[in-house]
Protein backbone atom coordinates (compact mmCIF):
# COMPACT_ATOMS: atom_id res chain seq x y z
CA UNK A 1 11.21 48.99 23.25
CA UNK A 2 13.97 47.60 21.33
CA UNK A 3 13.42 44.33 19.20
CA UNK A 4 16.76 43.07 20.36
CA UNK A 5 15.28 43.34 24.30
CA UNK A 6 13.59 40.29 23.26
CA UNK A 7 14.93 36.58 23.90
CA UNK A 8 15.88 34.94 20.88
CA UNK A 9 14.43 31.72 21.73
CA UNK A 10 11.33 30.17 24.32
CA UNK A 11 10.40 26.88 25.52
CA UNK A 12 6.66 26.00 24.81
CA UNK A 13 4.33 23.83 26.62
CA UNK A 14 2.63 21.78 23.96
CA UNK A 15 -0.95 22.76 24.08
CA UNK A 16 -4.15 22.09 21.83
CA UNK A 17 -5.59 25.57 23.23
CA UNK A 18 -6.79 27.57 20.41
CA UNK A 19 -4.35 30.55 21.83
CA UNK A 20 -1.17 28.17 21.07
CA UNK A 21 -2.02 28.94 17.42
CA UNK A 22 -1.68 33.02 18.20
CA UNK A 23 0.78 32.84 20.51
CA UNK A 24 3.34 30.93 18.13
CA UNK A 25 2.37 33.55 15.79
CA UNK A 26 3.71 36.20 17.65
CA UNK A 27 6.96 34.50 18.44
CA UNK A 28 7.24 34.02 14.73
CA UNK A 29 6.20 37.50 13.98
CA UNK A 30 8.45 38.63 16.27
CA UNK A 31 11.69 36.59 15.16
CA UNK A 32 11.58 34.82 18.35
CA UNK A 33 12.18 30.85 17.70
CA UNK A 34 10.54 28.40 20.19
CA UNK A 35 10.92 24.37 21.26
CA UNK A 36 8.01 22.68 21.66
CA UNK A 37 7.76 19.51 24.09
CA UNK A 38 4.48 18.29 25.68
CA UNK A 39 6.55 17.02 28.70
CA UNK A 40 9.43 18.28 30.06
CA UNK A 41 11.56 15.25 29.42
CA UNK A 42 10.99 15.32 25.54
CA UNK A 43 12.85 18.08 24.77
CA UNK A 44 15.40 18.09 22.53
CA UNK A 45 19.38 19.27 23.66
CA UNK A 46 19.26 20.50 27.03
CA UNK A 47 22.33 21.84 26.69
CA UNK A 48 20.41 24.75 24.40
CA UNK A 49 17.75 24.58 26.72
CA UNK A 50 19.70 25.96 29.74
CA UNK A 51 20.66 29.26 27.53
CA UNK A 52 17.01 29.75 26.84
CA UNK A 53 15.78 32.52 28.99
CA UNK A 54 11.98 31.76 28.62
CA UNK A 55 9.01 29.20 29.43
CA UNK A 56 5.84 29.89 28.29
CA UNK A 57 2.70 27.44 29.29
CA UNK A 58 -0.90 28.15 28.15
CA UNK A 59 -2.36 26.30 31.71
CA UNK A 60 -5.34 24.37 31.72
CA UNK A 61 -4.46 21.41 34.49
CA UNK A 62 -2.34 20.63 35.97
CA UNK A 63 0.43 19.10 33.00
CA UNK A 64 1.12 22.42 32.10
CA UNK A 65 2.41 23.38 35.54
CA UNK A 66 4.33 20.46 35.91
CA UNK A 67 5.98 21.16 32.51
CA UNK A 68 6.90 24.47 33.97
CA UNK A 69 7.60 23.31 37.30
CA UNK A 70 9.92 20.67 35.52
CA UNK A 71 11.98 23.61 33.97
CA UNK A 72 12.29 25.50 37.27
CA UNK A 73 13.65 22.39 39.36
CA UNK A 74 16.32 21.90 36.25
CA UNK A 75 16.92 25.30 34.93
CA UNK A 76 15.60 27.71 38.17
CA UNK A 77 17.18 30.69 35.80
CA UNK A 78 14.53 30.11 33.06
CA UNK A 79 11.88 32.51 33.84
CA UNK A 80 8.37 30.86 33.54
CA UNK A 81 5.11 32.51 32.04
CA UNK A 82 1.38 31.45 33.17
CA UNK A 83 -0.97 31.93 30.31
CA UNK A 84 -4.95 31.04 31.60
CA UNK A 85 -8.23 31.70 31.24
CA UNK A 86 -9.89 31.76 34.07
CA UNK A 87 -7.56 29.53 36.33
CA UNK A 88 -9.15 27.75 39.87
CA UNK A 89 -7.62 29.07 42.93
CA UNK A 90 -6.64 25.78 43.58
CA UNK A 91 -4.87 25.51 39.95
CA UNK A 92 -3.89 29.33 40.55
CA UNK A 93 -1.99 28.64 43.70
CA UNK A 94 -0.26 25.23 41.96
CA UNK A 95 1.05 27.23 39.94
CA UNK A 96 2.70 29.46 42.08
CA UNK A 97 3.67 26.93 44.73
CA UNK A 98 5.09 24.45 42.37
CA UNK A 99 6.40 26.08 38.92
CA UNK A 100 7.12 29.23 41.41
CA UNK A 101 5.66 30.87 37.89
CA UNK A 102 7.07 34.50 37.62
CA UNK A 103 4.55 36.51 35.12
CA UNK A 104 0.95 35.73 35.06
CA UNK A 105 -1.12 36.51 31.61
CA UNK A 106 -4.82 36.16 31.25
CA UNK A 107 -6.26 35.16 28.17
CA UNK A 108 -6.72 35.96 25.35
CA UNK A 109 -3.72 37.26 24.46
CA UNK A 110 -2.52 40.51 24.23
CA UNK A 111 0.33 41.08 22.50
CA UNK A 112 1.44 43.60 24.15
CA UNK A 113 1.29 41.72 27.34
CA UNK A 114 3.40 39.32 26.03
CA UNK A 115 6.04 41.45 24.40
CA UNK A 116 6.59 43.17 28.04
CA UNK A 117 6.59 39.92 29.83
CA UNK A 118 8.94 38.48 27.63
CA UNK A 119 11.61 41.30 27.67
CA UNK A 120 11.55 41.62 31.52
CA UNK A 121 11.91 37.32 31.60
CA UNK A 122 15.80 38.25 29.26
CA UNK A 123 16.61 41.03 31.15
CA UNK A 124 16.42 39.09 34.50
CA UNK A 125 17.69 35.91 32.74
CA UNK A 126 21.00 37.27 31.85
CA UNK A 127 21.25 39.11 34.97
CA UNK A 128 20.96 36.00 36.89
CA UNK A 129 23.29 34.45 34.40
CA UNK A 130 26.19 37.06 34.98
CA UNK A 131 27.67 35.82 37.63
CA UNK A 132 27.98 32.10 36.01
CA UNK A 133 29.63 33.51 33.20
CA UNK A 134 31.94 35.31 35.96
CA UNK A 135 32.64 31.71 37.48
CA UNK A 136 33.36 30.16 34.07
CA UNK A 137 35.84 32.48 34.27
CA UNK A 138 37.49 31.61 37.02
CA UNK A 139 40.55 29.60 37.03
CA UNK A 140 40.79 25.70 37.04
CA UNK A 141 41.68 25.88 40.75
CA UNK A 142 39.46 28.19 41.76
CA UNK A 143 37.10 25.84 40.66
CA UNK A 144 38.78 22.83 41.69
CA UNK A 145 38.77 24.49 45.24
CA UNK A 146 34.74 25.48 45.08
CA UNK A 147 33.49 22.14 43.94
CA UNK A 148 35.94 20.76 46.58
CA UNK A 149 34.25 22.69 49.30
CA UNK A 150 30.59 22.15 47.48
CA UNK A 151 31.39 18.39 48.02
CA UNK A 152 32.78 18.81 51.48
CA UNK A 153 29.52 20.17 52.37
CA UNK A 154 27.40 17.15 50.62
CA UNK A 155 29.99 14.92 52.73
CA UNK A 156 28.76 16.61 55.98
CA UNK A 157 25.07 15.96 55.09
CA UNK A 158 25.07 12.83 57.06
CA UNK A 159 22.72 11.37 59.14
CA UNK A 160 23.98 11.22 63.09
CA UNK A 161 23.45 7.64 63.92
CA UNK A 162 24.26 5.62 61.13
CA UNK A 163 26.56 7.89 59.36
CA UNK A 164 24.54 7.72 55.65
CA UNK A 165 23.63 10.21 53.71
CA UNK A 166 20.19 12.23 55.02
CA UNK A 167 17.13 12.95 53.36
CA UNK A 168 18.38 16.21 52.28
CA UNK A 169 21.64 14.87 50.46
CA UNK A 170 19.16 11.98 48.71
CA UNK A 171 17.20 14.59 47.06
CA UNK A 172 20.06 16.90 45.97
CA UNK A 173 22.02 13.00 44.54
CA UNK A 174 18.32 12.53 42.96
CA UNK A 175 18.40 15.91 40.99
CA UNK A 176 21.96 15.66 40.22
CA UNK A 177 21.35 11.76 39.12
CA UNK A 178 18.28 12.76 36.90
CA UNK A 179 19.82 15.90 35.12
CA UNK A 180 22.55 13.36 34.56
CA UNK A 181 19.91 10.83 32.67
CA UNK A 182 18.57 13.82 31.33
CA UNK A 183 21.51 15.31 29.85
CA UNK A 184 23.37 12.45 28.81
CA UNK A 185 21.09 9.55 28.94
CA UNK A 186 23.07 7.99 32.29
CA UNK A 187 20.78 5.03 33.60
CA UNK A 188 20.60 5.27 37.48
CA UNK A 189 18.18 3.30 39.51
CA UNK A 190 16.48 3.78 42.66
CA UNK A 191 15.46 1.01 45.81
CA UNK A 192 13.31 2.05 48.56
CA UNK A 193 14.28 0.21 51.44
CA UNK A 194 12.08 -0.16 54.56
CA UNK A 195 13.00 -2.29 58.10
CA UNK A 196 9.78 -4.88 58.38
CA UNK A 197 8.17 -5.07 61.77
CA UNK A 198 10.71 -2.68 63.18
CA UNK A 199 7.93 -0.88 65.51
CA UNK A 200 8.06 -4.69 67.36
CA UNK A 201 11.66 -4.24 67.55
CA UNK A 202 11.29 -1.21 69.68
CA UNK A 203 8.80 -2.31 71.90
CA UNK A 204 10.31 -5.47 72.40
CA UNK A 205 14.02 -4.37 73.34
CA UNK A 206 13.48 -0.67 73.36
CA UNK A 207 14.44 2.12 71.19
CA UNK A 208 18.11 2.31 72.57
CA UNK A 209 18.67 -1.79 70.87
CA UNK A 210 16.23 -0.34 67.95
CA UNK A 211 19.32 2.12 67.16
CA UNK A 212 21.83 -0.48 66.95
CA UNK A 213 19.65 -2.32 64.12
CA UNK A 214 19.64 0.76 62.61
CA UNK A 215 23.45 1.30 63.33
CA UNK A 216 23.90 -2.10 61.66
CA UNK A 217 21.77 -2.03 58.53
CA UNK A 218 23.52 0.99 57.86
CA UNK A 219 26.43 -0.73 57.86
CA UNK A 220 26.11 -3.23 55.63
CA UNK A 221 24.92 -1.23 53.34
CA UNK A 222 27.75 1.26 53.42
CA UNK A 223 29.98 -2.29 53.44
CA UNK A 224 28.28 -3.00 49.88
CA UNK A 225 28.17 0.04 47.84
CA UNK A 226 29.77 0.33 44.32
CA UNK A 227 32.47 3.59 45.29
CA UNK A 228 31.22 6.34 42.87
CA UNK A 229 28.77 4.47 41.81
CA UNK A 230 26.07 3.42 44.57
CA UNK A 231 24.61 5.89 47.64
CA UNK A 232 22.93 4.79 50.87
CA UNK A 233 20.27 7.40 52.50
CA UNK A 234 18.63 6.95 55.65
CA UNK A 235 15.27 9.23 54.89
CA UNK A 236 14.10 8.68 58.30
CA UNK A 237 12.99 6.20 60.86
CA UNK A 238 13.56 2.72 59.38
CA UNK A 239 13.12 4.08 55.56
CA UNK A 240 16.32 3.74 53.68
CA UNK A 241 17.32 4.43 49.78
CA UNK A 242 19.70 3.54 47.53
CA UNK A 243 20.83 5.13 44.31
CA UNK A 244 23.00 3.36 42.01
CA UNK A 245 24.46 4.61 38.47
CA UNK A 246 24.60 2.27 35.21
CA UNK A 247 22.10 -0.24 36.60
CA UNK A 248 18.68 -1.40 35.53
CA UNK A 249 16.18 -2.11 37.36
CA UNK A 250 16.40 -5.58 37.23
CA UNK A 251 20.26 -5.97 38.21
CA UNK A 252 19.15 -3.11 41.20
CA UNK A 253 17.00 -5.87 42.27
CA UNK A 254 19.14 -8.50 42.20
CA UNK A 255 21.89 -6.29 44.05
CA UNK A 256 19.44 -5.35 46.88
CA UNK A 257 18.56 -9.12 46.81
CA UNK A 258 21.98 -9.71 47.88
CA UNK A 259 22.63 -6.99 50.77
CA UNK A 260 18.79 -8.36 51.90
CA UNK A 261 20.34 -11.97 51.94
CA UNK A 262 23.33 -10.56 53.99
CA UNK A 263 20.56 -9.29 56.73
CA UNK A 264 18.75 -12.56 56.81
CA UNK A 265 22.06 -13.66 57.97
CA UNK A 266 22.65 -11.02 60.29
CA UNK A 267 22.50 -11.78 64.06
CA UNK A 268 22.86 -8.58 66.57
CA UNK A 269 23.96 -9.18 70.31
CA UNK A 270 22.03 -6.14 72.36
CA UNK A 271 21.45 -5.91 75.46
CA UNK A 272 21.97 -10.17 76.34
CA UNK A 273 19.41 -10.73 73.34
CA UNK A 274 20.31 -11.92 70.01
CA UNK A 275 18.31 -9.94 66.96
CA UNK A 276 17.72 -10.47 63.84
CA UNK A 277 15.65 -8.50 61.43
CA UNK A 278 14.64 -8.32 57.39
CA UNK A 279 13.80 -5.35 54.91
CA UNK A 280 11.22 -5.36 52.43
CA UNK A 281 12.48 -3.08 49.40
CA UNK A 282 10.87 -1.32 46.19
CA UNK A 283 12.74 -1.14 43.04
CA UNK A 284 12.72 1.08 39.77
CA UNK A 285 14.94 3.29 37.62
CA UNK A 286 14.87 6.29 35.81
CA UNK A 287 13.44 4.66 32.02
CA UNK A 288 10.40 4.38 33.70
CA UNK A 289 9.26 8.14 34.34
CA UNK A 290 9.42 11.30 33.54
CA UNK A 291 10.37 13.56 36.99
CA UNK A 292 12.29 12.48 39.84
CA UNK A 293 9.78 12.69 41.97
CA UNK A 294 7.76 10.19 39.96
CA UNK A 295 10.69 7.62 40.06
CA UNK A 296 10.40 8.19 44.43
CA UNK A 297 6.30 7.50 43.70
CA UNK A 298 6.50 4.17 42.10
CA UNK A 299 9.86 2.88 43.81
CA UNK A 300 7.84 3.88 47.15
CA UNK A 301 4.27 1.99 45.44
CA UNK A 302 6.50 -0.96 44.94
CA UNK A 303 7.72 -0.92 48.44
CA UNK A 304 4.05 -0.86 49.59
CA UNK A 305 3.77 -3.65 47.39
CA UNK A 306 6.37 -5.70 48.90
CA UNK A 307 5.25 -5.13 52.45
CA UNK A 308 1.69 -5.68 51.50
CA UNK A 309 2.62 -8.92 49.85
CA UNK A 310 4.15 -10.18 52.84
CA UNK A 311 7.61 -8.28 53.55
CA UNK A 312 11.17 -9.56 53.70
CA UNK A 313 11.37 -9.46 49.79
CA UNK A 314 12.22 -7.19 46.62
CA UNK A 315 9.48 -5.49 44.33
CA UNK A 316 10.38 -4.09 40.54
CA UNK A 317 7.76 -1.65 39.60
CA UNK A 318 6.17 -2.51 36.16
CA UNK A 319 4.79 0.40 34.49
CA UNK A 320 3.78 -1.70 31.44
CA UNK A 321 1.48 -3.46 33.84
CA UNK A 322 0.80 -0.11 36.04
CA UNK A 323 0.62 -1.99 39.16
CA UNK A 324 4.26 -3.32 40.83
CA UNK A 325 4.97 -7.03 39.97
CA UNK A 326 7.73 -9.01 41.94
């Protein structure tokens, strides 16, 4: 097979495996150069990164799928490769679930393995990547009119009742947010919002007066968000989210502090009663992890925190600490 069938550069899980020695041989051997990075958010000009049609990770637990799961949720064109000894089913099937790895390669390694492996991971890489270069191509608006109609879509992504964005849209916002902070180092922070006691409200009034708190917390959130800049979510039930771009953690606190001072105020008329109703809230933003989903882990442990603690209040997770602190 031709030399020139192989990719001219890899990503590499960082691994103290004795086959990381001969496997960076053979990239060097071969001509082939390689980036480094022991977790996914370390490495270097991800704008080079999303050309690169190759991850290799040498697996031994579970921080080597998550590096290559990490490069699949960013860069889903990058083909991964599994390198293990002999991997756990449980590991095995991690692997596949999470990193959706393509090519599996049991150690040690055999070069010729790897050569094959690595020329099928280019040739599907540009083939996926042909029809992006055929979009680049495209006219500004053509374009204009498909990222129109891509946001369109987002737009319709709403929940029924109180009109915010669903679960669905906050995870494609947190993806976009993150590659954003990934990219081009733009801060965004994230509050986990949660109704306290709102299983009393239902039982008390009934669910039809449980909608219209719902209706209204919606709306004051919606009433207080930055435009282009902040996103309400209802993720279900009485769980809410915000996302907000350019703030800390600590001014994210202090605005949810204010939209929870605006429902202390708030009285409802339903149904000839009068309700009234707080939020307990988690806080964190994006300096503080490395994955999205770990920013949703410890804004959601410092909601659990704030509830725990006594509800109707804000809670800024403190990684220094590793517990939440209010």
């Amino acid at each position: 097979m031709a030399k020139t069938s192989l990719p001219q550069q890899v990503i590499l899980f960082k691994s103290s495996h004795p086959e990381q020695k001969v496997l960076k041989e053979c990239l060097e051997k071969w001509e082939i150069k390689y980036i480094e990075a022991e977790v996914f958010a370390k490495i270097p000009n991800p704008q080079i990164i999303e050309k690169t049609p190759c991850a290799i990770a040498i697996i031994e637990d579970e921080k080597g799928v998550e590096f290559l799961r990490s490069i699949m949720h960013f860069f889903p064109w990058t083909q991964r490769i599994m390198l293990a000894e002999k991997p756990g089913v449980s590991l095995l099937e991690t692997a596949i679930n999470r990193a959706h790895v393509n090519y599996f390669i049991k150690l040690p390694l055999s070069e010729e393995s790897l050569k094959k492996y690595l020329i099928k991971a280019n040739r599907r890489f540009n083939a996926y990547m042909l029809p992006l270069h055929k979009f680049q191509a495209l006219s500004d608006v053509t374009k204009d009119l498909i990222e129109d109609n891509l946001r369109f879509k987002m737009e319709a992504e709403k929940d029924a009742l109180t009109g915010l964005l669903n679960r669905r849209s906050f995870n494609i916002y947190m993806e976009n947010f993150w590659l954003s902070f990934f990219k081009n180092q733009e801060l965004f922070a994230l509050a986990m919002l949660d109704i306290d006691h709102f299983k009393l409200v239902n039982d008390r009034y009934g669910h039809p007066v449980g909608d219209i708190v719902l209706k209204n917390f919606g709306k004051v959130l919606q009433e207080n968000l930055r435009k282009s800049q902040d996103f309400a979510f209802r993720i279900g039930g009485e769980e809410f989210a915000l996302l907000s771009k350019g703030l800390t953690k600590e001014f994210m606190a202090s605005y949810v502090e204010r939209i929870l001072n605006i429902i202390r105020a708030l009285k409802i008329s339903a149904d000839s009663h009068v309700v009234t109703f707080t939020f307990s809230a988690g806080v964190a933003d994006a300096t503080q992890v490395n994955a999205p989903q770990e920013l949703v882990h410890i804004a959601d442990n410092a909601l659990y925190q704030a509830k725990n603690g006594g509800r109707n209040r804000i809670v800024i997770y403190n990684k220094t600490l590793q517990q939440p602190s209010k």
